[in-house]
C-alpha atoms as a PDB file:
ATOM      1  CA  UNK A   1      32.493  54.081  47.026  1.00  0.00           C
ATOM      2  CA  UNK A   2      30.084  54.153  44.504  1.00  0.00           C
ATOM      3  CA  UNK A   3      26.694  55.618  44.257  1.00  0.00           C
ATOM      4  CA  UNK A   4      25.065  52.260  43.681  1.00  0.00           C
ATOM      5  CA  UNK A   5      27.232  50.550  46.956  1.00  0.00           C
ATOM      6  CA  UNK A   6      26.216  53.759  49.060  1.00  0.00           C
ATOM      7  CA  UNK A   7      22.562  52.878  48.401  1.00  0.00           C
ATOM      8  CA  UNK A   8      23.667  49.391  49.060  1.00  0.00           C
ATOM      9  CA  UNK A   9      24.740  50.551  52.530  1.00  0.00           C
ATOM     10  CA  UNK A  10      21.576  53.315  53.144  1.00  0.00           C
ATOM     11  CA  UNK A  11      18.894  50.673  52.677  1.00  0.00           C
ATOM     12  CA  UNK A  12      20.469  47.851  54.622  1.00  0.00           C
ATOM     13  CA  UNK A  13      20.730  50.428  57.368  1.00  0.00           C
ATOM     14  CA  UNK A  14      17.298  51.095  56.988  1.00  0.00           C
ATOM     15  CA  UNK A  15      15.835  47.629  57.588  1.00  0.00           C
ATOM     16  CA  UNK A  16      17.785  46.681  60.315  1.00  0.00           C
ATOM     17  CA  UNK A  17      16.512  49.862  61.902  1.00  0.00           C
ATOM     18  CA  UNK A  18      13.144  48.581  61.594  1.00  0.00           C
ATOM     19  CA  UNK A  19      13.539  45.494  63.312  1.00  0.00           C
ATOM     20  CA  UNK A  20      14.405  44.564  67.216  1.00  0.00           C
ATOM     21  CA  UNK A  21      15.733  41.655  68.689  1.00  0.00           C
ATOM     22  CA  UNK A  22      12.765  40.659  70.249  1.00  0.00           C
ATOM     23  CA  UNK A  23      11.208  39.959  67.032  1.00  0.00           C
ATOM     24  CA  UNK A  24      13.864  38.312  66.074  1.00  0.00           C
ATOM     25  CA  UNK A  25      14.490  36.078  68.635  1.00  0.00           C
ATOM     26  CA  UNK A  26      17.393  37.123  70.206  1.00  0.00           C
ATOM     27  CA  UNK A  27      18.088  38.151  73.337  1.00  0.00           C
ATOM     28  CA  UNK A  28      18.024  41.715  74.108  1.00  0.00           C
ATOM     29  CA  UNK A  29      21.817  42.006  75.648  1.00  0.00           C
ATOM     30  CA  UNK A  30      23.913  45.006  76.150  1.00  0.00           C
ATOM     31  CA  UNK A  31      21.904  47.725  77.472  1.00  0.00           C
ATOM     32  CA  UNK A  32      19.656  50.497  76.271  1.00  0.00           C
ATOM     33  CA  UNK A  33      20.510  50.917  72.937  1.00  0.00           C
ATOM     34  CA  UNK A  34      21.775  54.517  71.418  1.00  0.00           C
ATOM     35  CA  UNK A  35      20.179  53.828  67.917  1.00  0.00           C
ATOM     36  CA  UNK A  36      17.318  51.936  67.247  1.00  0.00           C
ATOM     37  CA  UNK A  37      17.133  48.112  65.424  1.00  0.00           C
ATOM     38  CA  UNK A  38      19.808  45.367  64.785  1.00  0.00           C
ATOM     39  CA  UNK A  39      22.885  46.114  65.299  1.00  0.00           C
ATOM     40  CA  UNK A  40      25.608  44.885  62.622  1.00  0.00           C
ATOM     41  CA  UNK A  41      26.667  41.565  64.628  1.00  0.00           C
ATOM     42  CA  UNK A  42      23.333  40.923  64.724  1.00  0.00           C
ATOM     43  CA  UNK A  43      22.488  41.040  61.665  1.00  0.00           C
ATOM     44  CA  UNK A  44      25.084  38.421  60.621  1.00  0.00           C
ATOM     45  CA  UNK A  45      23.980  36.198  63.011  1.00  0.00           C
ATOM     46  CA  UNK A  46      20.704  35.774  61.659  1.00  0.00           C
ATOM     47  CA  UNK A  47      22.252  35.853  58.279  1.00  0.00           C
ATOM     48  CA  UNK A  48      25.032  33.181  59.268  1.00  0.00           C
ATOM     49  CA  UNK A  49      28.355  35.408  58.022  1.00  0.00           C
ATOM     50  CA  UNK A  50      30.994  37.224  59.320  1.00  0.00           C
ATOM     51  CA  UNK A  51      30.451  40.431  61.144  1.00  0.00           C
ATOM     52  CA  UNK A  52      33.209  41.768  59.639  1.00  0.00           C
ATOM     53  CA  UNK A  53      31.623  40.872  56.382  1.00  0.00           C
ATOM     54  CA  UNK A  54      28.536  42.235  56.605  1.00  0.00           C
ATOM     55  CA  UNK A  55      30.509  45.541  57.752  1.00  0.00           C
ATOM     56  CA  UNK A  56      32.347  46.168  54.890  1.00  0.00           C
ATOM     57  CA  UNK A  57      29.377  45.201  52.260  1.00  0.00           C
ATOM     58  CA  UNK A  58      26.992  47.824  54.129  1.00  0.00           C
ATOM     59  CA  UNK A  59      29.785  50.267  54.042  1.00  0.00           C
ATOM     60  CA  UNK A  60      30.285  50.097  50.027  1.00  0.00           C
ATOM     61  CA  UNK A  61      33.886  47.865  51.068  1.00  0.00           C
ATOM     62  CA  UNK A  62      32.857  44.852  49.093  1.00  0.00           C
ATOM     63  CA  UNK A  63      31.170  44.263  45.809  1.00  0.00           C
ATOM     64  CA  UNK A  64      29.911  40.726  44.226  1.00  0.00           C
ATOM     65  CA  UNK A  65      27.850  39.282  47.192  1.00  0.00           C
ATOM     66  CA  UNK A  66      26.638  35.626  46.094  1.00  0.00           C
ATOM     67  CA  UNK A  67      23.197  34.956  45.368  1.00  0.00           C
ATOM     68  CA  UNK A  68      23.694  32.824  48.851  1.00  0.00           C
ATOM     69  CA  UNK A  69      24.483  35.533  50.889  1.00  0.00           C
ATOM     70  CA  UNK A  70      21.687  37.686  49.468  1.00  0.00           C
ATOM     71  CA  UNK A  71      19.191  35.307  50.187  1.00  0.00           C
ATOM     72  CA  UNK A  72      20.311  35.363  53.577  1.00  0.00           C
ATOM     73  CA  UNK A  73      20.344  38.759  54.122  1.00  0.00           C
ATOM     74  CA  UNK A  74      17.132  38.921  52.702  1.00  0.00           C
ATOM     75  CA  UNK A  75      15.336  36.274  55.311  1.00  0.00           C
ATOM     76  CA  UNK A  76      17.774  38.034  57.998  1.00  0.00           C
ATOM     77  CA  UNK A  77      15.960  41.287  56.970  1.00  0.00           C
ATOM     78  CA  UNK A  78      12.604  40.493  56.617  1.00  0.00           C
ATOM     79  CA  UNK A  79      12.598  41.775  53.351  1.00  0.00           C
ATOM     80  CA  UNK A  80       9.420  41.498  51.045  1.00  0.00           C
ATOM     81  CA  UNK A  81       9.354  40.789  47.545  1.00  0.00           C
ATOM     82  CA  UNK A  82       9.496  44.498  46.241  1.00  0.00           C
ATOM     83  CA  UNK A  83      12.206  44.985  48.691  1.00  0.00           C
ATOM     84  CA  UNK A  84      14.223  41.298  47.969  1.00  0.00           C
ATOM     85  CA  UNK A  85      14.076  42.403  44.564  1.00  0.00           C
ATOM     86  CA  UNK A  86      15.562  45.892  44.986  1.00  0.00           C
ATOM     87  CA  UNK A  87      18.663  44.777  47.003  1.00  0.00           C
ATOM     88  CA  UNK A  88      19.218  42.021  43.820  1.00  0.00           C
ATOM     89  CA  UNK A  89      19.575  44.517  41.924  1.00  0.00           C
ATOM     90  CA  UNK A  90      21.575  47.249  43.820  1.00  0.00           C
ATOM     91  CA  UNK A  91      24.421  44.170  44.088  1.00  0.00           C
ATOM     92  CA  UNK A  92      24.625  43.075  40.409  1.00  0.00           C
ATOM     93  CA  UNK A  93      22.641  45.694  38.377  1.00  0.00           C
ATOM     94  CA  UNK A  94      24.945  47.106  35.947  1.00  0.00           C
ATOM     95  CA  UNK A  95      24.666  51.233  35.393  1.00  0.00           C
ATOM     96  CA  UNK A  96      23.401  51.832  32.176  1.00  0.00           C
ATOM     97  CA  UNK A  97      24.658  54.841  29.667  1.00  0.00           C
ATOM     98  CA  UNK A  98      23.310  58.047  30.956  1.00  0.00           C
ATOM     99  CA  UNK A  99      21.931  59.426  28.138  1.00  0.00           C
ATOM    100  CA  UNK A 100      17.931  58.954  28.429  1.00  0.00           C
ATOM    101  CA  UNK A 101      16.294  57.703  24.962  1.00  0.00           C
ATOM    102  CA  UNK A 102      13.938  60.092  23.636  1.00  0.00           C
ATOM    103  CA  UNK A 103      10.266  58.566  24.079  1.00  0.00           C
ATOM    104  CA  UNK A 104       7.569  58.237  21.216  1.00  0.00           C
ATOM    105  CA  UNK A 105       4.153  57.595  21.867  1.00  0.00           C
ATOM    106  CA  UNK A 106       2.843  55.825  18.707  1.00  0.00           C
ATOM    107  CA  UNK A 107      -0.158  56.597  16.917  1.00  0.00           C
ATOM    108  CA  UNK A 108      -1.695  53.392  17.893  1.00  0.00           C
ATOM    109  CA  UNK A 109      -1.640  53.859  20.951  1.00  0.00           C
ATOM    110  CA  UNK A 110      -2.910  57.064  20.751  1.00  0.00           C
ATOM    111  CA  UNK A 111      -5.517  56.206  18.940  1.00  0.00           C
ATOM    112  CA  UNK A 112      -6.339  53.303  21.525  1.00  0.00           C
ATOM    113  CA  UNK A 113      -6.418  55.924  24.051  1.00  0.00           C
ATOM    114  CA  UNK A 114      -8.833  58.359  22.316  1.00  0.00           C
ATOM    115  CA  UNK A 115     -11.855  55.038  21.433  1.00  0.00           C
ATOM    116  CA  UNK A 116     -11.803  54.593  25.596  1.00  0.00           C
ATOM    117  CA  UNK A 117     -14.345  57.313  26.013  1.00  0.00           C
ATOM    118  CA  UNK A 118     -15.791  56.120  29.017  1.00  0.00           C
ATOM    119  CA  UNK A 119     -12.488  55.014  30.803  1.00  0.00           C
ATOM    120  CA  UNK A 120      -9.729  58.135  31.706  1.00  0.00           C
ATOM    121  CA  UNK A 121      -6.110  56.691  30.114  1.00  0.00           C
ATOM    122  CA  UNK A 122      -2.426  58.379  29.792  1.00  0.00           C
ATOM    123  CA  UNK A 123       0.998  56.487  29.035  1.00  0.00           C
ATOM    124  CA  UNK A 124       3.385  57.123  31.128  1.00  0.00           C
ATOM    125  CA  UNK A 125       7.162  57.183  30.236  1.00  0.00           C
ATOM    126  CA  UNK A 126      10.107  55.468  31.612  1.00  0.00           C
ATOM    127  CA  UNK A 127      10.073  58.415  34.312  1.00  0.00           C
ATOM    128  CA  UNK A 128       6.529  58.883  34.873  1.00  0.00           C
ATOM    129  CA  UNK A 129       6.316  61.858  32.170  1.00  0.00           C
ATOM    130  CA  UNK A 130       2.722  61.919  31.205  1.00  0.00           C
ATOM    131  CA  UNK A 131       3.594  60.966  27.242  1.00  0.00           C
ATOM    132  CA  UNK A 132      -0.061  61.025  25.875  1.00  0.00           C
ATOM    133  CA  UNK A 133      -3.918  60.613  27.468  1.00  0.00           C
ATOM    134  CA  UNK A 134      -7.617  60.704  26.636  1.00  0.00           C
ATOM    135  CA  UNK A 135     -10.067  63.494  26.637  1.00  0.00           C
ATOM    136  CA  UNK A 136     -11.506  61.846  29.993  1.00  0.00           C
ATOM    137  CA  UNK A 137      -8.190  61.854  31.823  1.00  0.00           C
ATOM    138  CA  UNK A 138      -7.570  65.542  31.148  1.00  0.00           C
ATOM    139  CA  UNK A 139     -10.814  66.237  32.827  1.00  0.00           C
ATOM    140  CA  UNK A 140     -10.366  63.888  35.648  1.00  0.00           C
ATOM    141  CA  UNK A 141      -7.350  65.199  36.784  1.00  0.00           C
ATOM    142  CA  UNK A 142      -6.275  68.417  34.671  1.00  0.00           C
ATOM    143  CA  UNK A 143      -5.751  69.861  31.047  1.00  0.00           C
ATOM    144  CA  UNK A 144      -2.393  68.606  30.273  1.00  0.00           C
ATOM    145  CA  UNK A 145      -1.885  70.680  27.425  1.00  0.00           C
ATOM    146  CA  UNK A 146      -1.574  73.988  29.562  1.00  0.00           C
ATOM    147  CA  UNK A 147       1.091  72.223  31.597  1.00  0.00           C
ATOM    148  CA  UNK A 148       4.816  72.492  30.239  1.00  0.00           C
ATOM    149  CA  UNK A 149       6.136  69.601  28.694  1.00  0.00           C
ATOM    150  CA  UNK A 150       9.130  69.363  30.861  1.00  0.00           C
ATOM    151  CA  UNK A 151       6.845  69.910  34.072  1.00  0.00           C
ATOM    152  CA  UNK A 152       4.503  67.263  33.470  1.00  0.00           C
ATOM    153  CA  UNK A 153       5.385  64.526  35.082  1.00  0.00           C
ATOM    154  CA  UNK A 154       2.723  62.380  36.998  1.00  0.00           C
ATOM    155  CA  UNK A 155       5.331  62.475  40.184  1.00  0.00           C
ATOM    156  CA  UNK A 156       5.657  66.002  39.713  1.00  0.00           C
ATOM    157  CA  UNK A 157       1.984  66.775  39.422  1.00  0.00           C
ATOM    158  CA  UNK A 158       0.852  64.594  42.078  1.00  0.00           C
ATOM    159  CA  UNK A 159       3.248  66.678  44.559  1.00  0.00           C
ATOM    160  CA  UNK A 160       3.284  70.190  43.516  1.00  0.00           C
ATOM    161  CA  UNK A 161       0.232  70.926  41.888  1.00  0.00           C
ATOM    162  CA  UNK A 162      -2.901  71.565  44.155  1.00  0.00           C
ATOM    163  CA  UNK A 163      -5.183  70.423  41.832  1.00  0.00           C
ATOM    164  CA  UNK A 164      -3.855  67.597  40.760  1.00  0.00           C
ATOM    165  CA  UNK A 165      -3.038  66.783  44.399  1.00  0.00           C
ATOM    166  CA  UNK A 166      -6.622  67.391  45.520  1.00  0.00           C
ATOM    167  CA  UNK A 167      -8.118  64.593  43.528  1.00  0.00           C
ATOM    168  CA  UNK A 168      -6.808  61.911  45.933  1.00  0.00           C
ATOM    169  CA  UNK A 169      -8.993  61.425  49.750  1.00  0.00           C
ATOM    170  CA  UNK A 170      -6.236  59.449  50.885  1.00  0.00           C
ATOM    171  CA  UNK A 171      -2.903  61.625  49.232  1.00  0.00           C
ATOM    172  CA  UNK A 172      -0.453  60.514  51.389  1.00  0.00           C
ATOM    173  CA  UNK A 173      -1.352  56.987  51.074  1.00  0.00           C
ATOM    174  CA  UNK A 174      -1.239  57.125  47.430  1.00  0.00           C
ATOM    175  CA  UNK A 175       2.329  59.282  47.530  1.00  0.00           C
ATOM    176  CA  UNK A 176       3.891  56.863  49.605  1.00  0.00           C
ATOM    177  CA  UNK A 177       3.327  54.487  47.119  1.00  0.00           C
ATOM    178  CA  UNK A 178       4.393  56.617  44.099  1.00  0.00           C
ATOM    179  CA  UNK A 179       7.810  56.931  46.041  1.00  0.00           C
ATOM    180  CA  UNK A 180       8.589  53.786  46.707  1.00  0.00           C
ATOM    181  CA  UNK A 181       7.406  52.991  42.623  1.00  0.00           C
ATOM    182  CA  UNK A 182      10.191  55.888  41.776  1.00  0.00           C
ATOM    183  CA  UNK A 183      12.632  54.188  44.024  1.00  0.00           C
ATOM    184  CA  UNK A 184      12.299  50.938  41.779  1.00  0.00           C
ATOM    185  CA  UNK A 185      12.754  52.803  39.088  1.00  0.00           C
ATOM    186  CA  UNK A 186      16.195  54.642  40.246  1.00  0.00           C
ATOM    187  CA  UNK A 187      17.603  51.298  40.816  1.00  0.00           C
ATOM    188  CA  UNK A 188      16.914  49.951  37.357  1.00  0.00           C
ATOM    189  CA  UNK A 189      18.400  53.142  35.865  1.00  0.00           C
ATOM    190  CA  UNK A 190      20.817  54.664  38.348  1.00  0.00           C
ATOM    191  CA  UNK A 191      22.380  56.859  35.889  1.00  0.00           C
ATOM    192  CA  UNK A 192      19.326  58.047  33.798  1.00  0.00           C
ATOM    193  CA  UNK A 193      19.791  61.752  34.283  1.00  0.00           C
ATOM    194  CA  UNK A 194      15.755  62.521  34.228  1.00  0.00           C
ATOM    195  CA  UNK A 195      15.121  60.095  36.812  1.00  0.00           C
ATOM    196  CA  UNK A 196      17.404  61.797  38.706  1.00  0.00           C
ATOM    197  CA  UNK A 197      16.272  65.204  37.788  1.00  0.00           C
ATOM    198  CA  UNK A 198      12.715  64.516  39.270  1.00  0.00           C
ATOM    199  CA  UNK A 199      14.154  63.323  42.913  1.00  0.00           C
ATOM    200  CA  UNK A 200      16.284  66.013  42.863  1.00  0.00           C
ATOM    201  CA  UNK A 201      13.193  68.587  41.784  1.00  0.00           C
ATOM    202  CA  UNK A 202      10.754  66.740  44.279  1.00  0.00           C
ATOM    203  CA  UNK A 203      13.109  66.593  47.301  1.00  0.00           C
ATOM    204  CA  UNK A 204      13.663  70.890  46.565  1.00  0.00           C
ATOM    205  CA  UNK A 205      10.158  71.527  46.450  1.00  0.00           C
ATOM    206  CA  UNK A 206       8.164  68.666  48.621  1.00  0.00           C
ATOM    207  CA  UNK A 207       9.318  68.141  52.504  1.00  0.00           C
ATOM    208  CA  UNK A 208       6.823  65.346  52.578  1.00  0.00           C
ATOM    209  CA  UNK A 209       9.002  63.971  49.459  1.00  0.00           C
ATOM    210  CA  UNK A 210      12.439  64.581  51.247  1.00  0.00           C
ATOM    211  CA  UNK A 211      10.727  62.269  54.236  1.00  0.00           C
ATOM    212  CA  UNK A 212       9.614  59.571  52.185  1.00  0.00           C
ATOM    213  CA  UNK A 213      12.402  58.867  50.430  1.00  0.00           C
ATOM    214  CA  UNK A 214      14.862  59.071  53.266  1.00  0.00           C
ATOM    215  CA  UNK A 215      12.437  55.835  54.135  1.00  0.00           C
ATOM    216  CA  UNK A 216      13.645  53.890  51.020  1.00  0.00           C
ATOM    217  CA  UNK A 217      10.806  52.065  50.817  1.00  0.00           C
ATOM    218  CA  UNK A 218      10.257  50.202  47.906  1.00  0.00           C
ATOM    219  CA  UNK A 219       7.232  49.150  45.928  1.00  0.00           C
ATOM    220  CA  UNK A 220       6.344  47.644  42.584  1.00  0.00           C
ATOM    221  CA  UNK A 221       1.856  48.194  42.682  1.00  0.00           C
ATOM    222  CA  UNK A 222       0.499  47.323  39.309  1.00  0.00           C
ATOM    223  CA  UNK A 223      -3.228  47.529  40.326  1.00  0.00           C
ATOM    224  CA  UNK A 224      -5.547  48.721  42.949  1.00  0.00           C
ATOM    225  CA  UNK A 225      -8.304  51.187  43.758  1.00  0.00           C
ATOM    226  CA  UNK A 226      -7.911  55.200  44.426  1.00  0.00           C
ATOM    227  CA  UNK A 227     -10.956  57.479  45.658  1.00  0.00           C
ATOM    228  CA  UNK A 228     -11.120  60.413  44.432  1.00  0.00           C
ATOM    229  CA  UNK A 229     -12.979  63.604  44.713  1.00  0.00           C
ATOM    230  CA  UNK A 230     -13.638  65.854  41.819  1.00  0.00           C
ATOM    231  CA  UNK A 231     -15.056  69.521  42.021  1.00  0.00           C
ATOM    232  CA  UNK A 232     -18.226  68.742  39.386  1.00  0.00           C
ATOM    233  CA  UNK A 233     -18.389  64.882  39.436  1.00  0.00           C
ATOM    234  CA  UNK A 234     -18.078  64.787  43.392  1.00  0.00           C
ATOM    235  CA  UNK A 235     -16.571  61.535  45.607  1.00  0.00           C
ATOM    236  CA  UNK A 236     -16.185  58.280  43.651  1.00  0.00           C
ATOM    237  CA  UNK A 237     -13.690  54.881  43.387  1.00  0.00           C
ATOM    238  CA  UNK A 238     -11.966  54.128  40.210  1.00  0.00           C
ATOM    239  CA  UNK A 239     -10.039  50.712  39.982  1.00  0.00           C
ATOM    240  CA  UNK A 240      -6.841  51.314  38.071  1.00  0.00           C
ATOM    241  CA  UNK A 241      -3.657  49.245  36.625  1.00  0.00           C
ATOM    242  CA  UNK A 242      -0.831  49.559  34.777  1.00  0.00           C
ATOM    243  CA  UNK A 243      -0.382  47.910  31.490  1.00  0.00           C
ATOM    244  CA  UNK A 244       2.919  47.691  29.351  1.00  0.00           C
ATOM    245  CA  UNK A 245       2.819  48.934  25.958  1.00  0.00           C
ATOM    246  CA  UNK A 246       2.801  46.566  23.304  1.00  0.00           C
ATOM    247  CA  UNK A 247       5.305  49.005  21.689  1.00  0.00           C
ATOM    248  CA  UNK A 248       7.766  49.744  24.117  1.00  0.00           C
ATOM    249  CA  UNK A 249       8.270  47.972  27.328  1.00  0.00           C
ATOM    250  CA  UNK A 250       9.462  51.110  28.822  1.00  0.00           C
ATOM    251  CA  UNK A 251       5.651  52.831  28.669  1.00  0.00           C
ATOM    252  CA  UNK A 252       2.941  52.195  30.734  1.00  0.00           C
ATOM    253  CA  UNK A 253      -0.927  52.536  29.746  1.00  0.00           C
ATOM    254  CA  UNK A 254      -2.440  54.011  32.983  1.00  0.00           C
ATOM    255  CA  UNK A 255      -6.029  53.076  32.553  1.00  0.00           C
ATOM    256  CA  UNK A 256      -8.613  53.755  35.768  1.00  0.00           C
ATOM    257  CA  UNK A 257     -12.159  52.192  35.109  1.00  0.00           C
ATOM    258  CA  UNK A 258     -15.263  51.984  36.862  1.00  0.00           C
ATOM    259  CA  UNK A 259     -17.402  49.637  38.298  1.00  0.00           C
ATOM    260  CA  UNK A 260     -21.005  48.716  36.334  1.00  0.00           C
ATOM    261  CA  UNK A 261     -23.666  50.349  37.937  1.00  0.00           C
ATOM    262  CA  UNK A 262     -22.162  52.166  40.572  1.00  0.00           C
ATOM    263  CA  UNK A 263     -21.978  55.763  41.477  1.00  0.00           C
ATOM    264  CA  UNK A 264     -18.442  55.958  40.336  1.00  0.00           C
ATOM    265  CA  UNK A 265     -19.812  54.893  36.893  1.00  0.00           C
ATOM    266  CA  UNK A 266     -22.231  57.708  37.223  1.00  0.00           C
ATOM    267  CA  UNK A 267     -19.604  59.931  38.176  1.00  0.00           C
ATOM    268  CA  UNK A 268     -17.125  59.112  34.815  1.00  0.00           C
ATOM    269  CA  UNK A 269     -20.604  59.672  32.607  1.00  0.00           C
ATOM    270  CA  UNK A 270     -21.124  62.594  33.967  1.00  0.00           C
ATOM    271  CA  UNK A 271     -17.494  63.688  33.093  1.00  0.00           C
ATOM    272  CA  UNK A 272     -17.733  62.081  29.613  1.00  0.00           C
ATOM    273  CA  UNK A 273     -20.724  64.098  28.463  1.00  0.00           C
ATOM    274  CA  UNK A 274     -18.715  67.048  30.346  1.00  0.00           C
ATOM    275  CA  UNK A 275     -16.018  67.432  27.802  1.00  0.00           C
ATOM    276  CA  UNK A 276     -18.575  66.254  24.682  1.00  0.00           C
ATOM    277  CA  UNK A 277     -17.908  69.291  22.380  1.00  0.00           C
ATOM    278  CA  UNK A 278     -21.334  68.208  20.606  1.00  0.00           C
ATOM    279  CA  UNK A 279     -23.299  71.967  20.227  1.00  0.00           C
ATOM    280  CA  UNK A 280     -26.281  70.095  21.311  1.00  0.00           C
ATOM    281  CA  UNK A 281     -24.808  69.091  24.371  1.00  0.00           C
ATOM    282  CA  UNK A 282     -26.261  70.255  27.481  1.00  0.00           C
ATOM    283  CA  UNK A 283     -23.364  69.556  29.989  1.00  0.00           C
ATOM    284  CA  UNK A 284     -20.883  70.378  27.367  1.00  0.00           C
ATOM    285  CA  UNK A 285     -17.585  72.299  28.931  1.00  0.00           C
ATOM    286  CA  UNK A 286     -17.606  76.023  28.392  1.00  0.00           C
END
């Protein structure tokens, strides 16, 4: 079996766990169950195929499922989008060499990143390595410069360092996420050895980690609104997205901005004049 069929197997496990025949509209025969959700014959009822089928593709026994049957599966399931998506590509995504590609950040873009001094910005890599940022981000969240290169990692950060960490009111909520985001990502590149270095890392040092992706949830958020509470500027919201680099597709621009003439805008100013090295400065970081 291989690693990509045994995920195959995991996650289909996973969402019928999640559902009950009642919801489904089918009778609840049988008994009290020993394990919760669907069972297997179930399953390919809903999904009109064999049982025997369905079997053998969630034990890794059968490769090439039609786009038919996957569209099936996927009503059978429930599935969302992020989640429709993910089992597309755990059938028919090919693995890809395992040597990473080094990753550049060019001087465009870091140049882009240092004119947005009212709006905190970083590029993140292909495994959520924190490439390059602005003045304004380092002071949001933490000076990136005194953080080893191979430790900083936004994932990485976000779980094991307490400052980092404390930024966020709701941290779970926003971890959750991020998990389900790196799950995406392992699908796309199952044999990209950093990618797998950061699971393995997180799921050592995090049990909240080792939980959530047990879950295999998936996700694909591109935009939305943290809170966030920082030791000098206080409690304020930030909208944020992610936006692909014009210069590789693999980068993202993480850019969080505020609303005009709010208290979070107060907030960011406050921040901005914080870390302005101008002498006649007043608030100017010591």
């Amino acid at each position: 079996m291989s690693a990509t069929s045994g995920e195959l197997g995991a996650f289909l496990r996973t969402r019928r766990a999640e559902l009950n025949p009642e919801q489904m509209g089918l009778p609840a025969v049988g008994g009290r169950r020993r394990v919760p959700g669907l069972r297997r014959e179930e399953v390919a009822q809903l999904a009109m195929i064999s049982t025997d089928y369905y079997t053998r593709l969630e034990q890794g026994r059968l490769t090439g499922a039609s786009t038919a049957v996957l569209d099936a599966l996927a009503d059978a399931l429930r599935l969302d989008d992020n989640e429709r998506s993910y089992l597309y590509q755990l059938t028919n995504k090919k693995v890809r060499r395992r040597t990473a590609p080094v990753e550049h950040v060019w001087p465009q873009t870091q140049l882009l990143l240092d004119n947005l001094v009212d709006t905190p910005a970083m590029v993140l890599g292909r495994c959520f390595d924190v490439l390059a940022w602005n003045t304004l981000a380092a002071a949001l969240f933490i000076d990136f410069d005194q953080v080893p290169q191979h430790h900083r990692n936004y994932l990485r950060l976000l779980f094991l360092h307490s400052d980092v960490r404390s930024r966020y009111e709701d941290w779970r909520g926003i971890a959750r996420t991020c998990v389900a985001f790196l799950r995406m990502a392992v699908v796309e590149r199952p044999a990209d050895p950093r990618l797998a270095e950061v699971v393995a890392d997180l799921s050592v040092h995090d049990p909240d980690f080792r939980t959530w992706w047990a879950e295999r949830n998936v996700d694909y958020q591109t935009f939305g609104t943290k809170s966030l509470r920082h030791p000098l500027a206080g409690a304020f919201t930030l909208d944020w997205q992610l936006l692909r680099s014009a210069h590789d597709d693999g980068q993202t621009i993480f850019v969080m901005t505020a609303p005009a003439e709010t208290r979070s805008q107060e907030a960011i100013r406050f921040l901005a004049a914080w870390t302005d090295p101008s002498p006649a400065n007043p608030l100017a970081a010591r």
